[in-house]
C-alpha atoms as a PDB file:
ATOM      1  CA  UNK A   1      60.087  77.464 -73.302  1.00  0.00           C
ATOM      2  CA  UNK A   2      61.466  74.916 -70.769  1.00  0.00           C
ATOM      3  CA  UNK A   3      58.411  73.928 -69.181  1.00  0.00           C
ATOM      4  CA  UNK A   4      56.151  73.909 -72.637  1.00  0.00           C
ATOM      5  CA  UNK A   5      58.585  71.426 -73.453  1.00  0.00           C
ATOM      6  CA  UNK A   6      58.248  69.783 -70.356  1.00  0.00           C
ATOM      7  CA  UNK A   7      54.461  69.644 -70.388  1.00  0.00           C
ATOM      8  CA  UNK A   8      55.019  68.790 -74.083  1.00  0.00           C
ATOM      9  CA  UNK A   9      57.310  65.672 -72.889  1.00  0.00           C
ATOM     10  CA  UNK A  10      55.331  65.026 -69.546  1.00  0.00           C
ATOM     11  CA  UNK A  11      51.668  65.038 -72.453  1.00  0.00           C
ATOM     12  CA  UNK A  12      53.575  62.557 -74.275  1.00  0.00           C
ATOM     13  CA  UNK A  13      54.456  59.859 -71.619  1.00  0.00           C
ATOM     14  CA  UNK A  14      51.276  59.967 -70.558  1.00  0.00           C
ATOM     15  CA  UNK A  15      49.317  59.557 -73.631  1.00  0.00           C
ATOM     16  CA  UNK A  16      52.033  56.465 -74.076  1.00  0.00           C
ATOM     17  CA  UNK A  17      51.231  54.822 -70.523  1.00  0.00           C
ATOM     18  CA  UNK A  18      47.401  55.150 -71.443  1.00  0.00           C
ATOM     19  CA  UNK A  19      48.046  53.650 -74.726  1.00  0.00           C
ATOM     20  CA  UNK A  20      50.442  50.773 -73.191  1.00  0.00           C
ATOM     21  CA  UNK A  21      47.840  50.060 -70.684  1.00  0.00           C
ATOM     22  CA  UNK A  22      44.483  49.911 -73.146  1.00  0.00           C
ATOM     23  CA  UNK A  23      47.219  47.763 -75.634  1.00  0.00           C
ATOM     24  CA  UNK A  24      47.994  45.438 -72.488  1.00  0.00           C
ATOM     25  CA  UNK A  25      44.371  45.129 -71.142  1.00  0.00           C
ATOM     26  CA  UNK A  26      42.908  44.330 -74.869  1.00  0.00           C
ATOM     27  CA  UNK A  27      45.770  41.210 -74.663  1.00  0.00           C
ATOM     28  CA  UNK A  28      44.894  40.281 -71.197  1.00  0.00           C
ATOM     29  CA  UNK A  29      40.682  40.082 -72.145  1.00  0.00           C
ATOM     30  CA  UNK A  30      42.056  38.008 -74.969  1.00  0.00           C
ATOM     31  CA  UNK A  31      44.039  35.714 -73.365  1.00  0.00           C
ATOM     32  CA  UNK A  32      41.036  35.329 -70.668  1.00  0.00           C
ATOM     33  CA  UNK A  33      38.442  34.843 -73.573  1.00  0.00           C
ATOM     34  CA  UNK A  34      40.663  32.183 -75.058  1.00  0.00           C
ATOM     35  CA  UNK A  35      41.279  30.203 -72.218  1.00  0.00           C
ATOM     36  CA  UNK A  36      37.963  30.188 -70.933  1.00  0.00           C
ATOM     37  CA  UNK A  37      36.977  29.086 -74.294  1.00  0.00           C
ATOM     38  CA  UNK A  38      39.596  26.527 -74.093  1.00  0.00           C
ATOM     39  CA  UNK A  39      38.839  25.273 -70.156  1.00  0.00           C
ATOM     40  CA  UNK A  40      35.601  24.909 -70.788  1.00  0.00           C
ATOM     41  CA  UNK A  41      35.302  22.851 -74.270  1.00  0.00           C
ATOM     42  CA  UNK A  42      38.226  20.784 -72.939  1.00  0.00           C
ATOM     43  CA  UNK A  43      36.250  20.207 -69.334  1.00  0.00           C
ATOM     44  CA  UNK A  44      33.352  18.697 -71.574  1.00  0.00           C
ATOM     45  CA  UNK A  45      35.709  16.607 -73.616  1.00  0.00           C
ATOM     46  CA  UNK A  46      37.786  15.076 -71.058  1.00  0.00           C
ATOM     47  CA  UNK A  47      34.196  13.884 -69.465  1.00  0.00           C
ATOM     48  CA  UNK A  48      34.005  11.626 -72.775  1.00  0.00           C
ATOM     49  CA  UNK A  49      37.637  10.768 -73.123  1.00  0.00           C
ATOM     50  CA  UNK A  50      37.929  12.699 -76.336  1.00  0.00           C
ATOM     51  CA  UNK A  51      41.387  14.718 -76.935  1.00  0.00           C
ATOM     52  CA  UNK A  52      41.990  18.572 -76.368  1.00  0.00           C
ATOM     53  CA  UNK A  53      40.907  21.234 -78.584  1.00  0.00           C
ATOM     54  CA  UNK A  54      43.773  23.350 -79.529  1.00  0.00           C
ATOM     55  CA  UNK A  55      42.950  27.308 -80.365  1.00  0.00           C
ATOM     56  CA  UNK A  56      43.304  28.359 -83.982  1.00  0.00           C
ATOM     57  CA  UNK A  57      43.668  32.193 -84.876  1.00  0.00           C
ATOM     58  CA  UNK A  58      42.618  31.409 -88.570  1.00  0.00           C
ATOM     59  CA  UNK A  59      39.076  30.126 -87.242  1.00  0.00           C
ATOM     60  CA  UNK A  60      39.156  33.007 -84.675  1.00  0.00           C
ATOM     61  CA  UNK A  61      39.267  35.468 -87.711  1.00  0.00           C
ATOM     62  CA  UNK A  62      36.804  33.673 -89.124  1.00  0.00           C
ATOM     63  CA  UNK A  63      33.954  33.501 -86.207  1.00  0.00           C
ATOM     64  CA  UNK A  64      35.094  37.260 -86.141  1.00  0.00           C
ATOM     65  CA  UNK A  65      34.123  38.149 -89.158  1.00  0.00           C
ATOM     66  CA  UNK A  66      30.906  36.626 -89.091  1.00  0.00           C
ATOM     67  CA  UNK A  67      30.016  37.890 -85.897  1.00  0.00           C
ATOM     68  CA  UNK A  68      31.433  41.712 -86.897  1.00  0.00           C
ATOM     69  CA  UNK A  69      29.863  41.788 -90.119  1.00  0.00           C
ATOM     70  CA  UNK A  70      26.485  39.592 -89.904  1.00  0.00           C
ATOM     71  CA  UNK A  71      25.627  39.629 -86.298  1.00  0.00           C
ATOM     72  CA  UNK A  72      26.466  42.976 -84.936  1.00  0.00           C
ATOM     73  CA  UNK A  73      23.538  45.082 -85.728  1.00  0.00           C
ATOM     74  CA  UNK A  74      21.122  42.695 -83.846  1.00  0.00           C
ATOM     75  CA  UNK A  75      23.238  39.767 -82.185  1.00  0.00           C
ATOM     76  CA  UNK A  76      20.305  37.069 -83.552  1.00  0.00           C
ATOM     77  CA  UNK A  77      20.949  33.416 -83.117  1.00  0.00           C
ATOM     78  CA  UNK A  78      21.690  32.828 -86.819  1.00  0.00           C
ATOM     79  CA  UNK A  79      24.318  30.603 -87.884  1.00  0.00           C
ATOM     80  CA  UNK A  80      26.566  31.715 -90.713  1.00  0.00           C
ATOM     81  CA  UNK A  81      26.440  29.840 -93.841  1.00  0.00           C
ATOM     82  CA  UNK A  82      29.547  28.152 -93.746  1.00  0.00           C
ATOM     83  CA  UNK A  83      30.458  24.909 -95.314  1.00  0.00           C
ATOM     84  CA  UNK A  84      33.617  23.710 -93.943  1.00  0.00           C
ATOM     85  CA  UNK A  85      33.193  24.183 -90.502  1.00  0.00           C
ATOM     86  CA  UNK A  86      31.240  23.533 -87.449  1.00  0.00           C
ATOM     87  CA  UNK A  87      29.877  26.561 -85.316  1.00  0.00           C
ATOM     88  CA  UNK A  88      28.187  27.573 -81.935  1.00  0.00           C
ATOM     89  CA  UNK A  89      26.865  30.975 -81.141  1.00  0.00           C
ATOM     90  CA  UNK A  90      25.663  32.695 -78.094  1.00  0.00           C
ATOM     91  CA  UNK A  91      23.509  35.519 -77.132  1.00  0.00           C
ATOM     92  CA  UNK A  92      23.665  37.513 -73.980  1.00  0.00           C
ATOM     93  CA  UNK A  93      23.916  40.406 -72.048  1.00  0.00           C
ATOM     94  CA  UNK A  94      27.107  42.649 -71.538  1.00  0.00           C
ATOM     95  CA  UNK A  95      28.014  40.978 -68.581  1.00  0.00           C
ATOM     96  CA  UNK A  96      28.255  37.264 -69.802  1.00  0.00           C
ATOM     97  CA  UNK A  97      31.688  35.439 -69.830  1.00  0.00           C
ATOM     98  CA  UNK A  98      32.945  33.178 -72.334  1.00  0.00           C
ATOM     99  CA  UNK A  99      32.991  30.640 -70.129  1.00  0.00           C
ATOM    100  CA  UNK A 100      29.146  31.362 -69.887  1.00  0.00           C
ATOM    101  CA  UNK A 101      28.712  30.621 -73.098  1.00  0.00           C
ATOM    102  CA  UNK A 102      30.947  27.207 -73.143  1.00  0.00           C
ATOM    103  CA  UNK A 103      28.518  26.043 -69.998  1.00  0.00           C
ATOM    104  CA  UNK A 104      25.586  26.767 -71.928  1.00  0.00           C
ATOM    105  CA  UNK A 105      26.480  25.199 -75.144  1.00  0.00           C
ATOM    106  CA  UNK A 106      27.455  21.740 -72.587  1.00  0.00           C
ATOM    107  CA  UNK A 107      24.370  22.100 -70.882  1.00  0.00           C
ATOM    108  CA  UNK A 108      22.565  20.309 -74.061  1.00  0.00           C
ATOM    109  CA  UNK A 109      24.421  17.388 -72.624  1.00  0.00           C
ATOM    110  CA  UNK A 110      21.282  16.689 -70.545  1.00  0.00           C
ATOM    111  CA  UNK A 111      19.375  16.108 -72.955  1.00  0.00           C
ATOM    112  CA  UNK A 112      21.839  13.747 -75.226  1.00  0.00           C
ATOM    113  CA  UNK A 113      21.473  10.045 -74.768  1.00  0.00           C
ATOM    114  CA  UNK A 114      24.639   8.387 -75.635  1.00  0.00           C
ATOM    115  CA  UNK A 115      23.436   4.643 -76.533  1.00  0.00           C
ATOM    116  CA  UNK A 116      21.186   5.599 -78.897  1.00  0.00           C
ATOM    117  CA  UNK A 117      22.646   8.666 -80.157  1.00  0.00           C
ATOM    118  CA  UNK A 118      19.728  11.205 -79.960  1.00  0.00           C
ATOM    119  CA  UNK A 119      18.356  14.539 -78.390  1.00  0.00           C
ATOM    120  CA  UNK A 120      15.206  14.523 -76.168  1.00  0.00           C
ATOM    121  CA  UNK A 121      12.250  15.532 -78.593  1.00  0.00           C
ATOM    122  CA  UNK A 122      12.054  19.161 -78.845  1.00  0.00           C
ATOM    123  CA  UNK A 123      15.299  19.666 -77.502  1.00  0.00           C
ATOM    124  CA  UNK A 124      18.564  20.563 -79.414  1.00  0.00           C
ATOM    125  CA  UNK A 125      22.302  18.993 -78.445  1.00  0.00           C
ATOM    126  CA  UNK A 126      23.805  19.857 -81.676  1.00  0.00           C
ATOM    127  CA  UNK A 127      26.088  22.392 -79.597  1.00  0.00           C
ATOM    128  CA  UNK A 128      26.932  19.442 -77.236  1.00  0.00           C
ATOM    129  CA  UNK A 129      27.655  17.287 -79.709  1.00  0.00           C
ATOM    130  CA  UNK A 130      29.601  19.724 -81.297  1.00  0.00           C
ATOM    131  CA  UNK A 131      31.963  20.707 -78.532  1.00  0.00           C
ATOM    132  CA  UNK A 132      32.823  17.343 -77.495  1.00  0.00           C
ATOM    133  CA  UNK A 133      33.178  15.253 -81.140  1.00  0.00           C
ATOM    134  CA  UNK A 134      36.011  13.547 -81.444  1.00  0.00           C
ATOM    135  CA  UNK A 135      37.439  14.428 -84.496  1.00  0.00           C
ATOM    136  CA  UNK A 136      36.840  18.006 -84.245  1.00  0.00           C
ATOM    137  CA  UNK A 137      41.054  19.387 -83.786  1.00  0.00           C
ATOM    138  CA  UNK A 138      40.933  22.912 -83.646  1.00  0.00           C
ATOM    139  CA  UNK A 139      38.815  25.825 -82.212  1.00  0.00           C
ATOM    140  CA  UNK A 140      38.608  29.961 -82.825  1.00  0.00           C
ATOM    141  CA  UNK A 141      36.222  31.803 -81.010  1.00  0.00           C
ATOM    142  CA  UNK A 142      34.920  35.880 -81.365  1.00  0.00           C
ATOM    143  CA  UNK A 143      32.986  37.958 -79.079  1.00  0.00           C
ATOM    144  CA  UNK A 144      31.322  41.174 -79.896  1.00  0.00           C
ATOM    145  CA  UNK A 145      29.320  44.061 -78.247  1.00  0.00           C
ATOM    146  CA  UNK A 146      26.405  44.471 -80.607  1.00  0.00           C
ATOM    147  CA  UNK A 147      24.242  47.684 -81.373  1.00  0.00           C
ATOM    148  CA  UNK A 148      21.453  46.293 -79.002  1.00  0.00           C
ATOM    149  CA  UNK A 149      24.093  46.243 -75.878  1.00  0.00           C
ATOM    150  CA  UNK A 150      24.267  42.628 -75.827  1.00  0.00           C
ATOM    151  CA  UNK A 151      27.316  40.131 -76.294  1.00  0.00           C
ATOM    152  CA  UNK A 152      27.710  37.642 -79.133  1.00  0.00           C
ATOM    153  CA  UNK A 153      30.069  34.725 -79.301  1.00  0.00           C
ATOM    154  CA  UNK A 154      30.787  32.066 -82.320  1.00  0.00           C
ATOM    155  CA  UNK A 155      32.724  29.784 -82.238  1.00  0.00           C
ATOM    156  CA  UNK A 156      34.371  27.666 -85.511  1.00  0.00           C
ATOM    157  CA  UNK A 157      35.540  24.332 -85.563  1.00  0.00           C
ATOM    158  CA  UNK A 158      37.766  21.987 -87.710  1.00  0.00           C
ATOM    159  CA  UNK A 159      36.783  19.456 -88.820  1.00  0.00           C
ATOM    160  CA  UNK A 160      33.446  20.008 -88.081  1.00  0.00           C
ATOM    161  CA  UNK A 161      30.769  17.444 -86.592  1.00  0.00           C
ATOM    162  CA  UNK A 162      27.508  16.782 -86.178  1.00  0.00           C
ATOM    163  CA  UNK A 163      27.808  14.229 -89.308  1.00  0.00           C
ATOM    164  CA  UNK A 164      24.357  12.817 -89.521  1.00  0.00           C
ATOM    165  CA  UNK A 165      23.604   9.439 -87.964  1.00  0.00           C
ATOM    166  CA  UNK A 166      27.595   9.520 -86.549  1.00  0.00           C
ATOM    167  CA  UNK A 167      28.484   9.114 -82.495  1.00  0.00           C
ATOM    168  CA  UNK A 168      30.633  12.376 -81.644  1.00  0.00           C
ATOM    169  CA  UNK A 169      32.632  10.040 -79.194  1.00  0.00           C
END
């Protein structure tokens, strides 16, 4: 009886330390995500003197939920129909980082011409322009595996930007 209790007890503190460590790793990939989110929209905005982004867990849920219930099945480039906020999304494959995704949202910041405010003809800043307006407070990002193997990330922003005929900076 002693040692079936032992295994019993011995079972028990293991399935705990697996548990503990799965609970602490999930945190960890969070805290990563979020602060490579962070790093790299704050990067871009410092470049244009524009103030920090701070991280909001309401517009986290949010780019979640979209992303969970909308994008999962086939992780398409389609933004959600939302009204009140700004968004970029990203495509990729398993191994793609958040801050992957930041860089290539930036990256339409060769294409952007400042004094004139306007893209390069067949080209789309919106995402640039997004990341680095001025007004624009708060971000929440979400990243999913979806059923085709490949990651998806959206990311929500308040107040939005991209106001037609407006400078972001």
């Amino acid at each position: 009886m002693a040692s079936s209790t032992s295994l019993l007890f011995s079972l028990a503190a293991f399935l705990f330390l697996v548990s503990f460590i799965q609970t602490s790793e999930a945190k960890l990939n969070g805290t990563i995500f979020m602060n490579q989110i962070l790093d790299g929209h704050n990067a871009a905005r410092a470049e244009v003197g524009v103030p920090p982004l701070t991280w909001d867990r309401n517009l986290a849920v949010f780019a979640r939920g979209y992303a969970h219930e909308d994008r999962r099945a086939d992780c398409k480039l389609l933004y959600s129909e939302r009204w009140s906020f700004g968004e970029t999304i990203y495509s990729g494959p398993r191994n793609m980082t958040a801050a992957d995704a930041v860089a290539y949202w930036v990256s339409g910041k060769q294409w952007y011409t400042y004094e004139n405010n306007t893209c390069l003809e067949g080209k789309d800043c919106s995402d640039y322009t997004q990341v680095v307006w001025r007004t624009t407070e708060h971000v929440g990002c979400a990243q999913i595996k979806c059923d085709t193997g490949d990651l998806f990330i959206a990311c929500e922003y308040y107040p939005h930007g991209n106001y037609e005929g407006a400078w972001p900076y």
